[in-house]
N, C-alpha and C. Protein backbone atom coordinates (compact mmCIF):
# COMPACT_ATOMS: atom_id res chain seq x y z
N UNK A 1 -126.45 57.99 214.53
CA UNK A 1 -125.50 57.49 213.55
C UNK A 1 -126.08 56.24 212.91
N UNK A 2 -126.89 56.59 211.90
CA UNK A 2 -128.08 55.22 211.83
C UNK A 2 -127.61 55.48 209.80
N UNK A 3 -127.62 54.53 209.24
CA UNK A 3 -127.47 54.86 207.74
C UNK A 3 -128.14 52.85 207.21
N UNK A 4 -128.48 52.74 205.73
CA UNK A 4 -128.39 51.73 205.05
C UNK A 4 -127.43 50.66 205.20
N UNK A 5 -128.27 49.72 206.04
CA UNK A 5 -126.66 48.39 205.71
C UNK A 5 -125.90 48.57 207.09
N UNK A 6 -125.39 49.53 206.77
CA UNK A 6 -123.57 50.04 207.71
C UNK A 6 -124.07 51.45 208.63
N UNK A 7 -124.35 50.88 209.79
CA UNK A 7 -124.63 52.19 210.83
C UNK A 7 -123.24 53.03 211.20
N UNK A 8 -123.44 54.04 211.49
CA UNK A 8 -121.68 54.95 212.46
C UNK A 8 -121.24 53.81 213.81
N UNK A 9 -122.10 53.27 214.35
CA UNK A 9 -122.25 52.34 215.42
C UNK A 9 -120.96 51.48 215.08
N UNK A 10 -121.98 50.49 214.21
CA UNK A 10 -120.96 49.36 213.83
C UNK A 10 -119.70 49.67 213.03
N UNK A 11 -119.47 51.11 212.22
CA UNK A 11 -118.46 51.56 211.45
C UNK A 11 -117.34 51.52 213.14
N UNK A 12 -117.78 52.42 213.81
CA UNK A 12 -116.99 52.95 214.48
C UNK A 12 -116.18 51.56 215.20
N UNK A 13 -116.88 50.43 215.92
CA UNK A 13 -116.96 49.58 216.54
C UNK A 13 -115.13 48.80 215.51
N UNK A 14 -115.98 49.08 213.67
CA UNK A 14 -115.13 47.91 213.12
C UNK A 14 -113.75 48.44 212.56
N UNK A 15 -113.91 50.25 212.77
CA UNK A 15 -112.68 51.13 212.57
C UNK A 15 -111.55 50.81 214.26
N UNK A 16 -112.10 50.73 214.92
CA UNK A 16 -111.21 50.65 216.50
C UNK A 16 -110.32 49.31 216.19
N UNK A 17 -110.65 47.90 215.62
CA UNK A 17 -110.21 47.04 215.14
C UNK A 17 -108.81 46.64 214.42
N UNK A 18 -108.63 48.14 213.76
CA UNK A 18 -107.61 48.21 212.77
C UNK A 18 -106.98 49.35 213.04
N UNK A 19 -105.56 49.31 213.43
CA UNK A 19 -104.85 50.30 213.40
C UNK A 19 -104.61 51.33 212.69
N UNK A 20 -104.46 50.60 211.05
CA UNK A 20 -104.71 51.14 210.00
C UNK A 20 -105.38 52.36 209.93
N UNK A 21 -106.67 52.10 210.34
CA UNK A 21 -108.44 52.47 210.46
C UNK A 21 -108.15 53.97 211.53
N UNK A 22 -107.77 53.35 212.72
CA UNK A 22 -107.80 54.30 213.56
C UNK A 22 -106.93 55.44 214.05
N UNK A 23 -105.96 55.45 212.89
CA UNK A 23 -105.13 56.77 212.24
C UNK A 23 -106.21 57.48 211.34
N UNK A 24 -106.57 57.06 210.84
CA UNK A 24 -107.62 58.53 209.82
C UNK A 24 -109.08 58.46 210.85
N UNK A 25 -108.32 60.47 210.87
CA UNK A 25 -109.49 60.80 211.64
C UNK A 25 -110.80 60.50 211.27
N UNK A 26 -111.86 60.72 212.13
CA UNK A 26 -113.37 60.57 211.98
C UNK A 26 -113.96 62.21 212.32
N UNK A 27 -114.76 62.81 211.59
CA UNK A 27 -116.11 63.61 212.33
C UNK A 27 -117.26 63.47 212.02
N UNK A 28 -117.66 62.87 213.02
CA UNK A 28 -118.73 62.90 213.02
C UNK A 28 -120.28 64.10 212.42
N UNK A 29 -121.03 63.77 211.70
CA UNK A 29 -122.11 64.97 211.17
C UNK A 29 -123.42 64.58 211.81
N UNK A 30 -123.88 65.47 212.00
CA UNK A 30 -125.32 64.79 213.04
C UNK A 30 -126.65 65.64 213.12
N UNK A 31 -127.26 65.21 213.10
CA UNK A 31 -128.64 65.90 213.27
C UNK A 31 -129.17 65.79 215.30
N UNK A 32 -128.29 65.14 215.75
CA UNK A 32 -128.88 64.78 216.94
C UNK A 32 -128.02 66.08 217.74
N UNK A 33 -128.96 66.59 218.31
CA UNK A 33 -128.49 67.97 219.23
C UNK A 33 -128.13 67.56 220.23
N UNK A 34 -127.87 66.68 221.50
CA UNK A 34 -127.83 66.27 222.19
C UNK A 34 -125.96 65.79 221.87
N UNK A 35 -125.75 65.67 221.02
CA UNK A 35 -124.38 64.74 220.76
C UNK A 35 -123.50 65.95 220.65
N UNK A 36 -122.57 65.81 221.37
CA UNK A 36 -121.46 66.78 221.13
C UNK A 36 -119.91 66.51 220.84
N UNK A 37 -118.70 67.43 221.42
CA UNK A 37 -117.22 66.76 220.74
C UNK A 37 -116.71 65.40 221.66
N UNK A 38 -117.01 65.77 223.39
CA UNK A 38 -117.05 65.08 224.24
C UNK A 38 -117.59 63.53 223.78
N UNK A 39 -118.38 63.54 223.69
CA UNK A 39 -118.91 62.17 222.85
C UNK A 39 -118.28 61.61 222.13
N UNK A 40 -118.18 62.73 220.90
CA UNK A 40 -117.44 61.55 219.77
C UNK A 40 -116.17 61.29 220.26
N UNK A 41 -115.34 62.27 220.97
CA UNK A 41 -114.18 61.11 221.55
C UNK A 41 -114.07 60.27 222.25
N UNK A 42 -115.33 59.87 222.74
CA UNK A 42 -115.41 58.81 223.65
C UNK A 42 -115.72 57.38 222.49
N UNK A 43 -116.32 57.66 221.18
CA UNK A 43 -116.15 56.63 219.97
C UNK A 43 -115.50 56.73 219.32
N UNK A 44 -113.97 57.39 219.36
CA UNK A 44 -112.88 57.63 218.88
C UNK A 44 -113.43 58.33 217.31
N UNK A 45 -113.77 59.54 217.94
CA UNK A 45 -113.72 60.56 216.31
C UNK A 45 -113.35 61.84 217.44
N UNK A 46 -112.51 62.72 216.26
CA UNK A 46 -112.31 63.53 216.37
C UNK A 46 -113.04 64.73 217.19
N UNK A 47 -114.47 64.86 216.58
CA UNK A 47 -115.03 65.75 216.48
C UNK A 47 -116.54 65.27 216.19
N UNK A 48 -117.63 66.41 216.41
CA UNK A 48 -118.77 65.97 215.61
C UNK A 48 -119.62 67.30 215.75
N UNK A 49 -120.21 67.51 214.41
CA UNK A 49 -120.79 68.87 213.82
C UNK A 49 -122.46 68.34 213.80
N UNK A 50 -123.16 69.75 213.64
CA UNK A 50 -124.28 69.71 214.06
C UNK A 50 -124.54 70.07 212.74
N UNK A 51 -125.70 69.28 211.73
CA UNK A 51 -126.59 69.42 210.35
C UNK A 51 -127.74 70.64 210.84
N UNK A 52 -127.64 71.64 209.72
CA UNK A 52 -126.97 71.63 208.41
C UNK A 52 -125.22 72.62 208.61
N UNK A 53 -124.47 72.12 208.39
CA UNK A 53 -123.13 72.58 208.81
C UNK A 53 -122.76 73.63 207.85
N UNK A 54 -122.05 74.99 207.73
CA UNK A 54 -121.80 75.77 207.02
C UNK A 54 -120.50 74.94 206.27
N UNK A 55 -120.34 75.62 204.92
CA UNK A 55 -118.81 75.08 204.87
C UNK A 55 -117.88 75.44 205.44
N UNK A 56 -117.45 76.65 206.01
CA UNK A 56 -116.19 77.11 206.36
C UNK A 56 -115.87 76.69 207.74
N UNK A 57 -117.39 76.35 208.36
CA UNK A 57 -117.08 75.44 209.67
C UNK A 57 -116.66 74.38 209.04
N UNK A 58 -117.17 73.11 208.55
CA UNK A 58 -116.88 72.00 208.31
C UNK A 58 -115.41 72.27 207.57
N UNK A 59 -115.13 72.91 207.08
CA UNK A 59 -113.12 72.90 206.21
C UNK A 59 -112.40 73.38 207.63
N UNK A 60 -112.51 74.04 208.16
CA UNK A 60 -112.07 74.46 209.62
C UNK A 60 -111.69 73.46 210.17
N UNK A 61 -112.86 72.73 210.76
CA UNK A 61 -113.24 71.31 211.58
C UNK A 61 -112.10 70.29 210.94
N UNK A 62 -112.40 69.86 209.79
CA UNK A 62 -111.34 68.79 208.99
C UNK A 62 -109.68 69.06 209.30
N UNK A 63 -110.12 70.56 209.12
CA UNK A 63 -108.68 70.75 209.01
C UNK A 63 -107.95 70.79 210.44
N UNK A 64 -108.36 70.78 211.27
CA UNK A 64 -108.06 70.82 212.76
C UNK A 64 -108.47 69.04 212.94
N UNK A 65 -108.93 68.13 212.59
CA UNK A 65 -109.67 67.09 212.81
C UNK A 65 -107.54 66.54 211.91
N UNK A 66 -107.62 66.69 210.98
CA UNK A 66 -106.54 66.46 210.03
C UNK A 66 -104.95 66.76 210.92
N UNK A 67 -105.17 67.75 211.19
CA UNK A 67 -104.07 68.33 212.00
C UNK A 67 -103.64 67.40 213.20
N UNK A 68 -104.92 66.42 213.70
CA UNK A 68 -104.77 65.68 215.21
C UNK A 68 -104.00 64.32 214.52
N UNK A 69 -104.21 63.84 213.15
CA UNK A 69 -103.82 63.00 212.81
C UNK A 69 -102.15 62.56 212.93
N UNK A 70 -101.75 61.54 212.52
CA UNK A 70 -99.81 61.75 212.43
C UNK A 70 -99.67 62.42 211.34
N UNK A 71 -100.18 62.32 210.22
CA UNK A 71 -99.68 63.27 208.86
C UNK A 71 -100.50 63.83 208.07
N UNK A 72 -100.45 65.02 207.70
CA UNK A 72 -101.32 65.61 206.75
C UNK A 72 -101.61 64.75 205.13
N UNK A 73 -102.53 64.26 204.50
CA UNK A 73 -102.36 64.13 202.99
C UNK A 73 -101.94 65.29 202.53
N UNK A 74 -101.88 65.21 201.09
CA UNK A 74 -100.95 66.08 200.16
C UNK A 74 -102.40 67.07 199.42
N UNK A 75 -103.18 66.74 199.42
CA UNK A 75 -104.29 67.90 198.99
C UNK A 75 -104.46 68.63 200.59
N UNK A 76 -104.33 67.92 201.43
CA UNK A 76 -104.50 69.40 202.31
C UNK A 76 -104.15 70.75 201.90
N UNK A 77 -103.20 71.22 201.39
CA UNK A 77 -102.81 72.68 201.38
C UNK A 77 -103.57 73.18 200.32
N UNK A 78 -104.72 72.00 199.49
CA UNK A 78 -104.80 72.44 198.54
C UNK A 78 -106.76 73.12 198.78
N UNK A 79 -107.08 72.60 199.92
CA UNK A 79 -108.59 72.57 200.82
C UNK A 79 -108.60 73.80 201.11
N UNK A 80 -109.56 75.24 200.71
CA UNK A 80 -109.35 76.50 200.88
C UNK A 80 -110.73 76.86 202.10
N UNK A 81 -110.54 77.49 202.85
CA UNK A 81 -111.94 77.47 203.39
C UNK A 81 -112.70 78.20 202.72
C-alpha cells in the first residue's frame, strides 16, 4: 500500500482518527499476493482484491463492502455489475 506523498499505511492510520472517516468503507486493491480479506480487517477495510481485478468482481466487492456500511449512497442502485 505504497503510493506518491500519501501511502494506504498512513491513509489508513489517519482514516481510524475520524469517525466521520471510519464509516465509509475501504477496499483495499493490491498487487501483493500474500495480503488477503483477513488482513485488511485487521486495518479496518472492508475487504481487499487482488490486481488486475475483473469488473464484476470489483462492483460485487463494493457492493457487499457498501452493504457493511450504516447506509447505502443514492447511486448505489444505480452501479450495474
Amino acid at each position: 500500500m505504497s503510493g506518491p506523498g500519501q501511502d494506504g499505511w498512513n491513509f489508513m492510520r489517519w482514516r481510524a482518527q475520524s469517525a466521520s472517516l471510519t464509516a465509509i468503507p475501504v477496499l483495499i486493491l493490491t498487487t501483493v499476493r500474500s495480503a488477503n480479506g483477513e488482513w485488511a480487517t485487521t486495518l479496518g477495510a472492508c475487504n481487499c482484491l487482488h490486481k488486475p481485478i475483473a469488473v464484476d468482481l470489483f462492483l460485487a466487492e463494493l457492493r457487499r463492502c457498501l452493504s457493511l456500511s450504516a447506509g447505502l449512497p443514492a447511486w448505489y442502485t444505480h452501479v450495474r455489475p
